[in-house]
C-alpha atoms as a PDB file:
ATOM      1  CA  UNK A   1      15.253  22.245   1.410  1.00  0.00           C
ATOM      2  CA  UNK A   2      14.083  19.236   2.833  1.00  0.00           C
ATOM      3  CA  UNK A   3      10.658  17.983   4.216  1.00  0.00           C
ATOM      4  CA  UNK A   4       9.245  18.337   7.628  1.00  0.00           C
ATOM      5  CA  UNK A   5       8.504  15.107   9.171  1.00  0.00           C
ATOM      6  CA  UNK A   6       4.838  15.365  10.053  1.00  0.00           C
ATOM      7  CA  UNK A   7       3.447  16.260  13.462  1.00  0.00           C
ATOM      8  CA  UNK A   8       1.864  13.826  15.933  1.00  0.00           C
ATOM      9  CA  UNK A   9       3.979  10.897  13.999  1.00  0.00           C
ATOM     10  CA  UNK A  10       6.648   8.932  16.111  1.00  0.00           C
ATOM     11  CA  UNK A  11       9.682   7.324  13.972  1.00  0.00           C
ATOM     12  CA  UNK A  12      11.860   4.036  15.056  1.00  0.00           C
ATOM     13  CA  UNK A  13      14.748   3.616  12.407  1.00  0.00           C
ATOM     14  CA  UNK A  14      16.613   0.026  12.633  1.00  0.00           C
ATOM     15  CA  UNK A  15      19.683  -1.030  10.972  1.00  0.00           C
ATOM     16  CA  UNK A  16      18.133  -4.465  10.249  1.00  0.00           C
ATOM     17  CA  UNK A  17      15.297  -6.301  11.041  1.00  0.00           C
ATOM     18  CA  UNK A  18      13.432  -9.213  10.102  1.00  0.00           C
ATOM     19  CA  UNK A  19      10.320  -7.483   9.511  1.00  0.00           C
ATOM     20  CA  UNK A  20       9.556  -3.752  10.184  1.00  0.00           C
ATOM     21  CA  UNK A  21       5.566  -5.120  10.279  1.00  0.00           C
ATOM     22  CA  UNK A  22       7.089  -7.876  12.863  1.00  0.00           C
ATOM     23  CA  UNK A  23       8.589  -5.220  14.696  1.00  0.00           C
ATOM     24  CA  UNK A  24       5.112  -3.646  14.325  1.00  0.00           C
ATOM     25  CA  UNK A  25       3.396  -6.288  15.981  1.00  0.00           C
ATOM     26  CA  UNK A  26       6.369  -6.300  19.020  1.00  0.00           C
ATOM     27  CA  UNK A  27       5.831  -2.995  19.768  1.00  0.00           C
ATOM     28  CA  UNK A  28       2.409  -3.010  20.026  1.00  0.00           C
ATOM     29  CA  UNK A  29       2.091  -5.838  22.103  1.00  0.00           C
ATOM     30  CA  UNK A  30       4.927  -3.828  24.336  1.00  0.00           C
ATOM     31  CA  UNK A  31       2.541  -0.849  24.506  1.00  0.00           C
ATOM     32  CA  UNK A  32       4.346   1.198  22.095  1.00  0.00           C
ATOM     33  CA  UNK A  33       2.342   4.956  21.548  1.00  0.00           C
ATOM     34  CA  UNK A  34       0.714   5.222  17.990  1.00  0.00           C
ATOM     35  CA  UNK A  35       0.836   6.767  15.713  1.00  0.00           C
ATOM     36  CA  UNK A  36       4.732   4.985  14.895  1.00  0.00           C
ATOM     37  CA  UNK A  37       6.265   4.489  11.711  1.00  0.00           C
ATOM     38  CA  UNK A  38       8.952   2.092  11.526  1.00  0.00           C
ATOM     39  CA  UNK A  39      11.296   2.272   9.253  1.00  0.00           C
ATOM     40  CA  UNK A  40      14.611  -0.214   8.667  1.00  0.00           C
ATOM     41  CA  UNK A  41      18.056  -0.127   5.729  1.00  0.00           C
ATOM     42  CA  UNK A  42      17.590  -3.278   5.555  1.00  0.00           C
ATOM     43  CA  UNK A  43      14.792  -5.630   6.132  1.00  0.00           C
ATOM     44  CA  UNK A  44      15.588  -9.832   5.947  1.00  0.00           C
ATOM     45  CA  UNK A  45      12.300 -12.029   5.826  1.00  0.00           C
ATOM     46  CA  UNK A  46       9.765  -9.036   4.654  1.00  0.00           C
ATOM     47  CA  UNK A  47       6.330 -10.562   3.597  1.00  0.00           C
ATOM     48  CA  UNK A  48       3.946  -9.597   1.153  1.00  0.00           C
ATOM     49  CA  UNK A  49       0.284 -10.702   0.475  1.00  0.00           C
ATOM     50  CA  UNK A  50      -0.371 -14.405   0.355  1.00  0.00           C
ATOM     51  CA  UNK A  51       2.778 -15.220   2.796  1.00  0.00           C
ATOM     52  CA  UNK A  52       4.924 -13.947  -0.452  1.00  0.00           C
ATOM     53  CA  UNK A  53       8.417 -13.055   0.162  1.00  0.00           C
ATOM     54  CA  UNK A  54       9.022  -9.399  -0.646  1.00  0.00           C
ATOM     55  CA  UNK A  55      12.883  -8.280  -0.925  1.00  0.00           C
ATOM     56  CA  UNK A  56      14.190  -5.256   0.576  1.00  0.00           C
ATOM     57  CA  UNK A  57      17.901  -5.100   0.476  1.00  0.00           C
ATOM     58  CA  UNK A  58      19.490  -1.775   1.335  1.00  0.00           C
ATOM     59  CA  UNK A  59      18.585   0.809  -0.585  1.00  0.00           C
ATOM     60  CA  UNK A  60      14.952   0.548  -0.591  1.00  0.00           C
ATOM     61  CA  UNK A  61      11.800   1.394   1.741  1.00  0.00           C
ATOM     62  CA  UNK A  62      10.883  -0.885   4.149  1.00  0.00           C
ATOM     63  CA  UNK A  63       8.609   0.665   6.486  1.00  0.00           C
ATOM     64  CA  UNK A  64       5.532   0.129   8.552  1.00  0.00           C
ATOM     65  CA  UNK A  65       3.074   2.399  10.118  1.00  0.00           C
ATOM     66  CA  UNK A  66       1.861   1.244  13.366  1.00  0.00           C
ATOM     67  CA  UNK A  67      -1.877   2.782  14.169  1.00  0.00           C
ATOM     68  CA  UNK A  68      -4.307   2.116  17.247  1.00  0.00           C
ATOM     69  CA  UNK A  69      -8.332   3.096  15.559  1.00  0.00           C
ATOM     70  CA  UNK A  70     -11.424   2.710  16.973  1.00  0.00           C
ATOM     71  CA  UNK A  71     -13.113   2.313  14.142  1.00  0.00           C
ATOM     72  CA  UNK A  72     -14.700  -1.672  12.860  1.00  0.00           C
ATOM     73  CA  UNK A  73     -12.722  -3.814  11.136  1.00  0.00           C
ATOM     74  CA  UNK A  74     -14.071  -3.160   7.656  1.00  0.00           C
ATOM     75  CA  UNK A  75     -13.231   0.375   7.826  1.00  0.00           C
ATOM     76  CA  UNK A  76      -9.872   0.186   8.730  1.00  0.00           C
ATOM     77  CA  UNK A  77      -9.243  -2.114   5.576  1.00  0.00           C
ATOM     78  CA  UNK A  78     -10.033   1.541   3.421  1.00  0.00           C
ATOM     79  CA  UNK A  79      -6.520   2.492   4.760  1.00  0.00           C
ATOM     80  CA  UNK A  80      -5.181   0.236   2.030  1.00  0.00           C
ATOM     81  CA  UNK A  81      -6.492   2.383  -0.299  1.00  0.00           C
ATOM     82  CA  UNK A  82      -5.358   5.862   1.919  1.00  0.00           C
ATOM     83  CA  UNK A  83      -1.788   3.923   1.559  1.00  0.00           C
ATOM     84  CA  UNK A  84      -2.228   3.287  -2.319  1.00  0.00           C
ATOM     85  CA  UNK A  85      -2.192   6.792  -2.670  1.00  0.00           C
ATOM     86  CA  UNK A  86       0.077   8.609  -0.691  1.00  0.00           C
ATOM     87  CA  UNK A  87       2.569   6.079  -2.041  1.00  0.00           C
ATOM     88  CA  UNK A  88       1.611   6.752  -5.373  1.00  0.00           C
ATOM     89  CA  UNK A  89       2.247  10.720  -4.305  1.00  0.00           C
ATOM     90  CA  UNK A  90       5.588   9.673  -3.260  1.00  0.00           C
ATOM     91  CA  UNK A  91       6.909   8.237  -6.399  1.00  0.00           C
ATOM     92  CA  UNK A  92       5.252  10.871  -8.481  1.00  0.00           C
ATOM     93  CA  UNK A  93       7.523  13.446  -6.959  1.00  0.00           C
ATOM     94  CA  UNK A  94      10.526  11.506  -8.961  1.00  0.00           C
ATOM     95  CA  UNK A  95       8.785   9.907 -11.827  1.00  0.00           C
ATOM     96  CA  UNK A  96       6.196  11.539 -14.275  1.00  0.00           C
ATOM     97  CA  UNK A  97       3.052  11.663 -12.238  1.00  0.00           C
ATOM     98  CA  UNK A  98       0.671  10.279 -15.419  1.00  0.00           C
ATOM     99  CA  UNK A  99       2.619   7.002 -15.532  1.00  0.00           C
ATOM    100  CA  UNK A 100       1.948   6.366 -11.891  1.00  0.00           C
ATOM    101  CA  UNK A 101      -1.000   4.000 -11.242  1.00  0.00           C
ATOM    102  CA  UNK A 102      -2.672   1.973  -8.678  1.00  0.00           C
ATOM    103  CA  UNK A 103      -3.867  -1.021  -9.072  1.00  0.00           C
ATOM    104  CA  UNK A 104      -6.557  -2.961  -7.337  1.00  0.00           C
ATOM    105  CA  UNK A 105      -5.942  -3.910  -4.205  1.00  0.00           C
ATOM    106  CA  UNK A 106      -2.892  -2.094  -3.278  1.00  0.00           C
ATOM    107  CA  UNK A 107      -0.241  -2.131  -5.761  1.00  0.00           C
ATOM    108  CA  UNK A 108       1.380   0.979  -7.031  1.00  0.00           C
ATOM    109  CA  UNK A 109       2.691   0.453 -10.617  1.00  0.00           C
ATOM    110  CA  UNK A 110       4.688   2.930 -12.889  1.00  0.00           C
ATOM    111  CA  UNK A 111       4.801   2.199 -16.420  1.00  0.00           C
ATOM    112  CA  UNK A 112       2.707  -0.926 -15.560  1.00  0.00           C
ATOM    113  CA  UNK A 113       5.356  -2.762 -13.408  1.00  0.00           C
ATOM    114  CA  UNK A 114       4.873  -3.020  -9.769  1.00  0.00           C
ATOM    115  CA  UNK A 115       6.743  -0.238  -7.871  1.00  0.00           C
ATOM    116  CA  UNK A 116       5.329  -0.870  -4.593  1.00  0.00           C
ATOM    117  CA  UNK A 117       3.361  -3.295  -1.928  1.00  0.00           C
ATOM    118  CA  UNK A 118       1.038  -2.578   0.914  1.00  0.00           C
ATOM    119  CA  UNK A 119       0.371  -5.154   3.311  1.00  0.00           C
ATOM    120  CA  UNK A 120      -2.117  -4.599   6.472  1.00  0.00           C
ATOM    121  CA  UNK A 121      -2.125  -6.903   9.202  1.00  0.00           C
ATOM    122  CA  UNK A 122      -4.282  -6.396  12.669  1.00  0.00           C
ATOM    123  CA  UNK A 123      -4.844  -8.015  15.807  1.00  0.00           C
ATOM    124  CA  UNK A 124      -8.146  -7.723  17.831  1.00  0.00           C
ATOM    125  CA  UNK A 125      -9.543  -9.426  21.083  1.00  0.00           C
ATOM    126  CA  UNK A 126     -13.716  -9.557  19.820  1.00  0.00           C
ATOM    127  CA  UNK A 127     -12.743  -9.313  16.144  1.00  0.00           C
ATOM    128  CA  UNK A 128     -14.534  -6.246  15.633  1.00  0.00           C
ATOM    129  CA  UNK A 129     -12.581  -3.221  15.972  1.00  0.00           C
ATOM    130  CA  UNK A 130      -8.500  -3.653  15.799  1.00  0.00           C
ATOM    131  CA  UNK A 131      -6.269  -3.611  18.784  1.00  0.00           C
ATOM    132  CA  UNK A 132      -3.788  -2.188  16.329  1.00  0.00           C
ATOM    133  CA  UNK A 133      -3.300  -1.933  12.398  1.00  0.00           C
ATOM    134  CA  UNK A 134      -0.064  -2.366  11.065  1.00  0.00           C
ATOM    135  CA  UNK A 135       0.344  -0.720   7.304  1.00  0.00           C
ATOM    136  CA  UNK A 136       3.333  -2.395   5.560  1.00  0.00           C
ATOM    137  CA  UNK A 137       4.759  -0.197   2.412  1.00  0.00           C
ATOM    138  CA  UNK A 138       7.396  -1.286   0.606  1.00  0.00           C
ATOM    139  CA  UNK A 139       9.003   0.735  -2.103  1.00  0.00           C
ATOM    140  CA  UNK A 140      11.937  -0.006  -5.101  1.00  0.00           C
ATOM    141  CA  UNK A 141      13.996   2.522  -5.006  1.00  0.00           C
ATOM    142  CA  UNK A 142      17.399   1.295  -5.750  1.00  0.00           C
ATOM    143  CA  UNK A 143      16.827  -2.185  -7.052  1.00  0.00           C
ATOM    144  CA  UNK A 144      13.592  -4.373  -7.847  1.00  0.00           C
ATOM    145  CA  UNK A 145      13.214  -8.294  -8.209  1.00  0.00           C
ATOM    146  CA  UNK A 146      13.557 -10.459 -11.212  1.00  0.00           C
ATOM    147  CA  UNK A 147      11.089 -13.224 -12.483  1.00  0.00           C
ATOM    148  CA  UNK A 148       8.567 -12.071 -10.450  1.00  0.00           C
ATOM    149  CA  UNK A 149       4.755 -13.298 -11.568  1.00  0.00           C
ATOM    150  CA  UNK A 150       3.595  -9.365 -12.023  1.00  0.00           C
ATOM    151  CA  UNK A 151       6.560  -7.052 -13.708  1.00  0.00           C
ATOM    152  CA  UNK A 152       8.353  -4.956 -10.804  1.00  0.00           C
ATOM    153  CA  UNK A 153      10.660  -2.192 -11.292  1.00  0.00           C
ATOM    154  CA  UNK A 154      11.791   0.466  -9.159  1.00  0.00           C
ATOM    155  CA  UNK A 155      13.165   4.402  -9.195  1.00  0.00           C
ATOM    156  CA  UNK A 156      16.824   3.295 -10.389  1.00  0.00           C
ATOM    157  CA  UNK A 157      15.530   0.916 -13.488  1.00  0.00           C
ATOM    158  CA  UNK A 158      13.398   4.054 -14.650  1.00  0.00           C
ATOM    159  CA  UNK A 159      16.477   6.019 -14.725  1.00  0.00           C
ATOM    160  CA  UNK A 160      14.835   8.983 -12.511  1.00  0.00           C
ATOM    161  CA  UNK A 161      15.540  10.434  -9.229  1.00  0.00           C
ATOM    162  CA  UNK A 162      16.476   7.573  -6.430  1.00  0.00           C
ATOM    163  CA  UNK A 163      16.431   8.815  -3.298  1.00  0.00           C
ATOM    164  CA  UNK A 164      17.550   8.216  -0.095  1.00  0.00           C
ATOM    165  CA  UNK A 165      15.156   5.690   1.909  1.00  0.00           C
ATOM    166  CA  UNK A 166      15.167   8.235   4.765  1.00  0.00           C
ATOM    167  CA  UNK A 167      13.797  11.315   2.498  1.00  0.00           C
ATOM    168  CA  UNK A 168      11.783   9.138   0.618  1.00  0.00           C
ATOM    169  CA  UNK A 169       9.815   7.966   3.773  1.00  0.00           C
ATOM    170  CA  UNK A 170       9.281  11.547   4.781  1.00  0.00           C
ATOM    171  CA  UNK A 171       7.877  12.698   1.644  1.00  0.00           C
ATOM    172  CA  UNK A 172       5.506   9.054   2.228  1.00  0.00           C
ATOM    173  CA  UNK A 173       4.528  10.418   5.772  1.00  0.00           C
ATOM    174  CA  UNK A 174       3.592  13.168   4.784  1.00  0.00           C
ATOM    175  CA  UNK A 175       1.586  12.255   1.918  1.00  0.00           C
ATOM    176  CA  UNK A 176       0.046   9.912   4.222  1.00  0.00           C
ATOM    177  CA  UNK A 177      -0.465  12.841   6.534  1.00  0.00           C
ATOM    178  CA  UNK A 178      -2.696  14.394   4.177  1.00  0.00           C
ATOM    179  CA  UNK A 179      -5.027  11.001   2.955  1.00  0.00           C
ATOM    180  CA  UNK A 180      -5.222   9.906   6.635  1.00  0.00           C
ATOM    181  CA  UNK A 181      -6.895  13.260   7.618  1.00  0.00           C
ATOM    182  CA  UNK A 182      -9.151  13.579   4.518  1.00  0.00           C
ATOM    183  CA  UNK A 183     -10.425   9.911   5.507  1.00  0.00           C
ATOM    184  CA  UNK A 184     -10.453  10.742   8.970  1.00  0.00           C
ATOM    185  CA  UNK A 185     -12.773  13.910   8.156  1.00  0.00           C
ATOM    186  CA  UNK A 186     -14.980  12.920   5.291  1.00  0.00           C
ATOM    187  CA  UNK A 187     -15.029   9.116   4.527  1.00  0.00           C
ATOM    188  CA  UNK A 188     -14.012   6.930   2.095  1.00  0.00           C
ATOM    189  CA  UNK A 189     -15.643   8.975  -0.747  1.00  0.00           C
ATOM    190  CA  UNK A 190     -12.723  11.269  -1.355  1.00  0.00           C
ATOM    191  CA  UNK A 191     -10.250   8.498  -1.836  1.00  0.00           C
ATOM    192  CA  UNK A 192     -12.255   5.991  -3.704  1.00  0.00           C
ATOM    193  CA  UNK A 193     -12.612   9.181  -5.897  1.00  0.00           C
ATOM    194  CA  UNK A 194      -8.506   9.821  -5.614  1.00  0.00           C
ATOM    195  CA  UNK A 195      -7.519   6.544  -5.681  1.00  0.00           C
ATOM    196  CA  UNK A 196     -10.246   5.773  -9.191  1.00  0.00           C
ATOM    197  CA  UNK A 197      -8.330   8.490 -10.905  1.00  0.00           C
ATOM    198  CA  UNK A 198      -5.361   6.674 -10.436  1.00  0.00           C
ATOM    199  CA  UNK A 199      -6.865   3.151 -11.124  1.00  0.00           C
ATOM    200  CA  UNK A 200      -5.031   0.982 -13.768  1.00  0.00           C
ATOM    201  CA  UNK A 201      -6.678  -0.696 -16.166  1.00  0.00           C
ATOM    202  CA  UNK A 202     -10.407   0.895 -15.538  1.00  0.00           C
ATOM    203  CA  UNK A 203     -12.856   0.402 -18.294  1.00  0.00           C
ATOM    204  CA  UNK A 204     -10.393  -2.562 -19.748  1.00  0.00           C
ATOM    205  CA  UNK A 205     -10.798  -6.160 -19.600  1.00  0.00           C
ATOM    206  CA  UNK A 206      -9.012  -7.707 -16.725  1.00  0.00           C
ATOM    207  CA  UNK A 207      -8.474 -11.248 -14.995  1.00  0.00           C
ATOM    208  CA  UNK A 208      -9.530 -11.501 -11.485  1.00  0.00           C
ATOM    209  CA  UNK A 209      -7.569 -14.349  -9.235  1.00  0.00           C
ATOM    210  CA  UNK A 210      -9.992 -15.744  -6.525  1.00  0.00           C
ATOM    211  CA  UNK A 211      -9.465 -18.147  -3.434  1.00  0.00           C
ATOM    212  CA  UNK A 212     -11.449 -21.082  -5.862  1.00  0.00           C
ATOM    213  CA  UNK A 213     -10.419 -20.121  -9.475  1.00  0.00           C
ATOM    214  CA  UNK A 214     -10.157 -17.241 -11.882  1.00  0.00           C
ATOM    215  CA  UNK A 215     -12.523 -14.899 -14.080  1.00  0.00           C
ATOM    216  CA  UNK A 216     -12.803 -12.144 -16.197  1.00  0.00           C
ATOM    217  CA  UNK A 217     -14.748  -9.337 -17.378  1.00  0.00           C
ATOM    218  CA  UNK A 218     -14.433  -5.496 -17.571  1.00  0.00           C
ATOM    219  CA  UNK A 219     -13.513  -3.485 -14.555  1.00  0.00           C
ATOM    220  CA  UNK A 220     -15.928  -0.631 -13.718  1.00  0.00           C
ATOM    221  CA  UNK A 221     -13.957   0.898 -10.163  1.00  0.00           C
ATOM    222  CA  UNK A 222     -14.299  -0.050  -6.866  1.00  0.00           C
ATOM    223  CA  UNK A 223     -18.110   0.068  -4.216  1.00  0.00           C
ATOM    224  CA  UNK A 224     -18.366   2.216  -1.808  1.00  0.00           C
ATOM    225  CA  UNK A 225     -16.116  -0.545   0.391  1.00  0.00           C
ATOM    226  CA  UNK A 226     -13.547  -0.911  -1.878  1.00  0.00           C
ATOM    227  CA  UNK A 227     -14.487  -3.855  -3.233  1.00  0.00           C
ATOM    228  CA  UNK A 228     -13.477  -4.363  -7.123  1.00  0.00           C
ATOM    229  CA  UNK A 229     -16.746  -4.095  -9.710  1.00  0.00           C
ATOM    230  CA  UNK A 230     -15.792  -6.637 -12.480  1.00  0.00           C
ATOM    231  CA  UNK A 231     -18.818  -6.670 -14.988  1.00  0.00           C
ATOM    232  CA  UNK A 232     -18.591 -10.835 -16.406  1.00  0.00           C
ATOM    233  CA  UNK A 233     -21.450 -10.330 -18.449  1.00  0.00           C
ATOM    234  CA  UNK A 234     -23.822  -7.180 -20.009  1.00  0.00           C
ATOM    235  CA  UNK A 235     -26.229  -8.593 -17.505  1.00  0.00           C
ATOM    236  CA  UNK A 236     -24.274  -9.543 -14.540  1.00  0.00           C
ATOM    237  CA  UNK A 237     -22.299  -7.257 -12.293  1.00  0.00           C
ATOM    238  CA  UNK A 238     -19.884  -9.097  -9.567  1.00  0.00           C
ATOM    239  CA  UNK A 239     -18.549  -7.582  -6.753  1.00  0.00           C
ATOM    240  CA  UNK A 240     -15.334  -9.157  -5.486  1.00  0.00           C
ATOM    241  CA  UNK A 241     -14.068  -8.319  -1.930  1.00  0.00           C
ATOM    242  CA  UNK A 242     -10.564 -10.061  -2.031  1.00  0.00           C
ATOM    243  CA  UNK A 243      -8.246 -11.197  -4.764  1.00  0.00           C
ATOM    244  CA  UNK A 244      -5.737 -10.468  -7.541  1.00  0.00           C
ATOM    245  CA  UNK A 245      -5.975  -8.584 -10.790  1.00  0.00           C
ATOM    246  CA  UNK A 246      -3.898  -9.240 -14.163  1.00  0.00           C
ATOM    247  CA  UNK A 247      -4.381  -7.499 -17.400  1.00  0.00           C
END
C-alpha cells in the first residue's frame, strides 16, 4: 500500500525545469502558499553548494521544499540538518539503515559515497528573518555521477530497491513531516541528537575545507548551532560554522 502524502503540504510536479529551487524562488516571489514542495523528472542546470553543478537526469529526485518561517536567520539554517535526516530516513527504507550516514554539513552518504545533497537558499528584506527558505534535496536513485571530488553513488549502483521519484518523494515528505514538527516543538536538541547518531566519521580524524585553507583534527559532533567541533590540538577546540569535510 502506498504512502499518504502528508497534510498541510502543497505539491507542484514539472516535466522539466531548470531548477526546482529556481522555480522555488519564482513562486515565491509570485506569492505562491507555503508550505510547497516542488518536485520535477527532470531537472537541467540543478546547483549544488559552492555554485557546483549537480545532475539530475530522469530517474532521480529533484525536489525543493518551499517554506515561509518567522523564525531568525540562524535558526532556519538547523533545517539543513532536519533535511539531513529525513533524507537519510528515506534511503534507509531501501538500503540497510546502519550503512546510511550523514555527513557534516548536509550530505547523506551510504557506504561512504555521497547519496544525496541539500542546498538552502533564502531571500530576506532586513536580513534577519527569511522572506522564504527554499530546501533543495537531491537524491540518486537511478544513476549517480562519475569523477566527482567526494565518491557518489545512488539506489541502482547498490543494487537495492530504486524507486520511483514520485514514491520516493512521498516517503521524503513525510519523513520530513515528522523532523519539521519535532524541531518545530522542541528545538534543535532532538536532531543534533538524531542527526549525531547518524554522523560519519565522529571520533575519527577528518580534513576540514575552509574559505582561506584547510585543517585537520578529530571531529567531536556538532554545538548547539550546528556548527562542526574539530579538536586541532589536545588543547585547542575549533568551532567551524561553514565548510567541507573529507576523511
Amino acid at each position: 500500500m502506498s504512502e499518504a502524502w502528508p497534510a498541510g503540504y502543497g505539491l507542484r510536479h514539472f516535466a522539466e525545469l531548470d531548477s526546482t529551487n529556481a522555480e522555488a524562488r519564482r513562486l515565491a516571489g509570485a506569492g505562491a502558499p507555503a508550505p510547497l514542495w516542488i518536485v520535477a523528472d527532470r531537472q537541467t542546470q540543478g546547483r549544488g553548494r559552492r555554485g557546483r553543478i549537480w545532475e539530475a537526469p530522469a530517474g532521480n529526485l529533484a525536489s525543493t521544499l518551499l517554506l515561509r518561517l518567522k523564525k531568525p536567520v540562524a535558526e532556519c539554517a538547523q533545517l539543513s540538518f532536519v533535511a539531513a535526516l529525513a533524507v537519510a530516513d528515506m534511503v534507509a527504507r531501501y538500503t540497510p539503515p546502519t550503512d546510511v550516514r550523514v555527513k557534516w554539513p548536509n550530505d547523506v552518504l551510504v557506504c561512504g559515497r555521497k547519496i544525496a545533497g541539500i542546498l538552502l537558499e533564502s531571500a530576506s528584506n532586513d536580513g534577519t528573518r527569511p522572506d522564504w527558505l527554499a530546501v533543495g534535496i537531491g537524491i540518486n536513485l537511478a544513476t549517480h555521477p562519475e569523477r566527482t571530488e567526494f565518491p557518489a553513488t545512488s539506489l541502482a549502483a547498490l543494487n537495492c530497491e530504486t524507486p520511483p521519484a514520485r514514491g520516493a518523494l512521498t516517503v521524503l515528505a513525510r519523513a520530513w513531516a515528522r523532523w519539521y514538527d519535532i524541531w518545530s516543538e522542541q528545538g534543535f536538541e532532538p536532531v543534533r541528537d538524531g542527526w549525531l547518531v547518524r554522523a560519519a566519521g565522529l571520533g575519527a580524524r577528518i580534513r576540514a575545507r575552509l574559505g582561506g585553507g584547510e585543517t585537520s583534527g578529530v571531529f567531536e559532533g556538532i554545538d548547539g548551532s550546528g556548527a562542526l567541533l574539530l579538536r586541532e590540538h589536545p588543547s585547542r577546540l575549533r568551532t567551524i560554522s561553514a565548510g567541507e569535510v573529507f576523511f
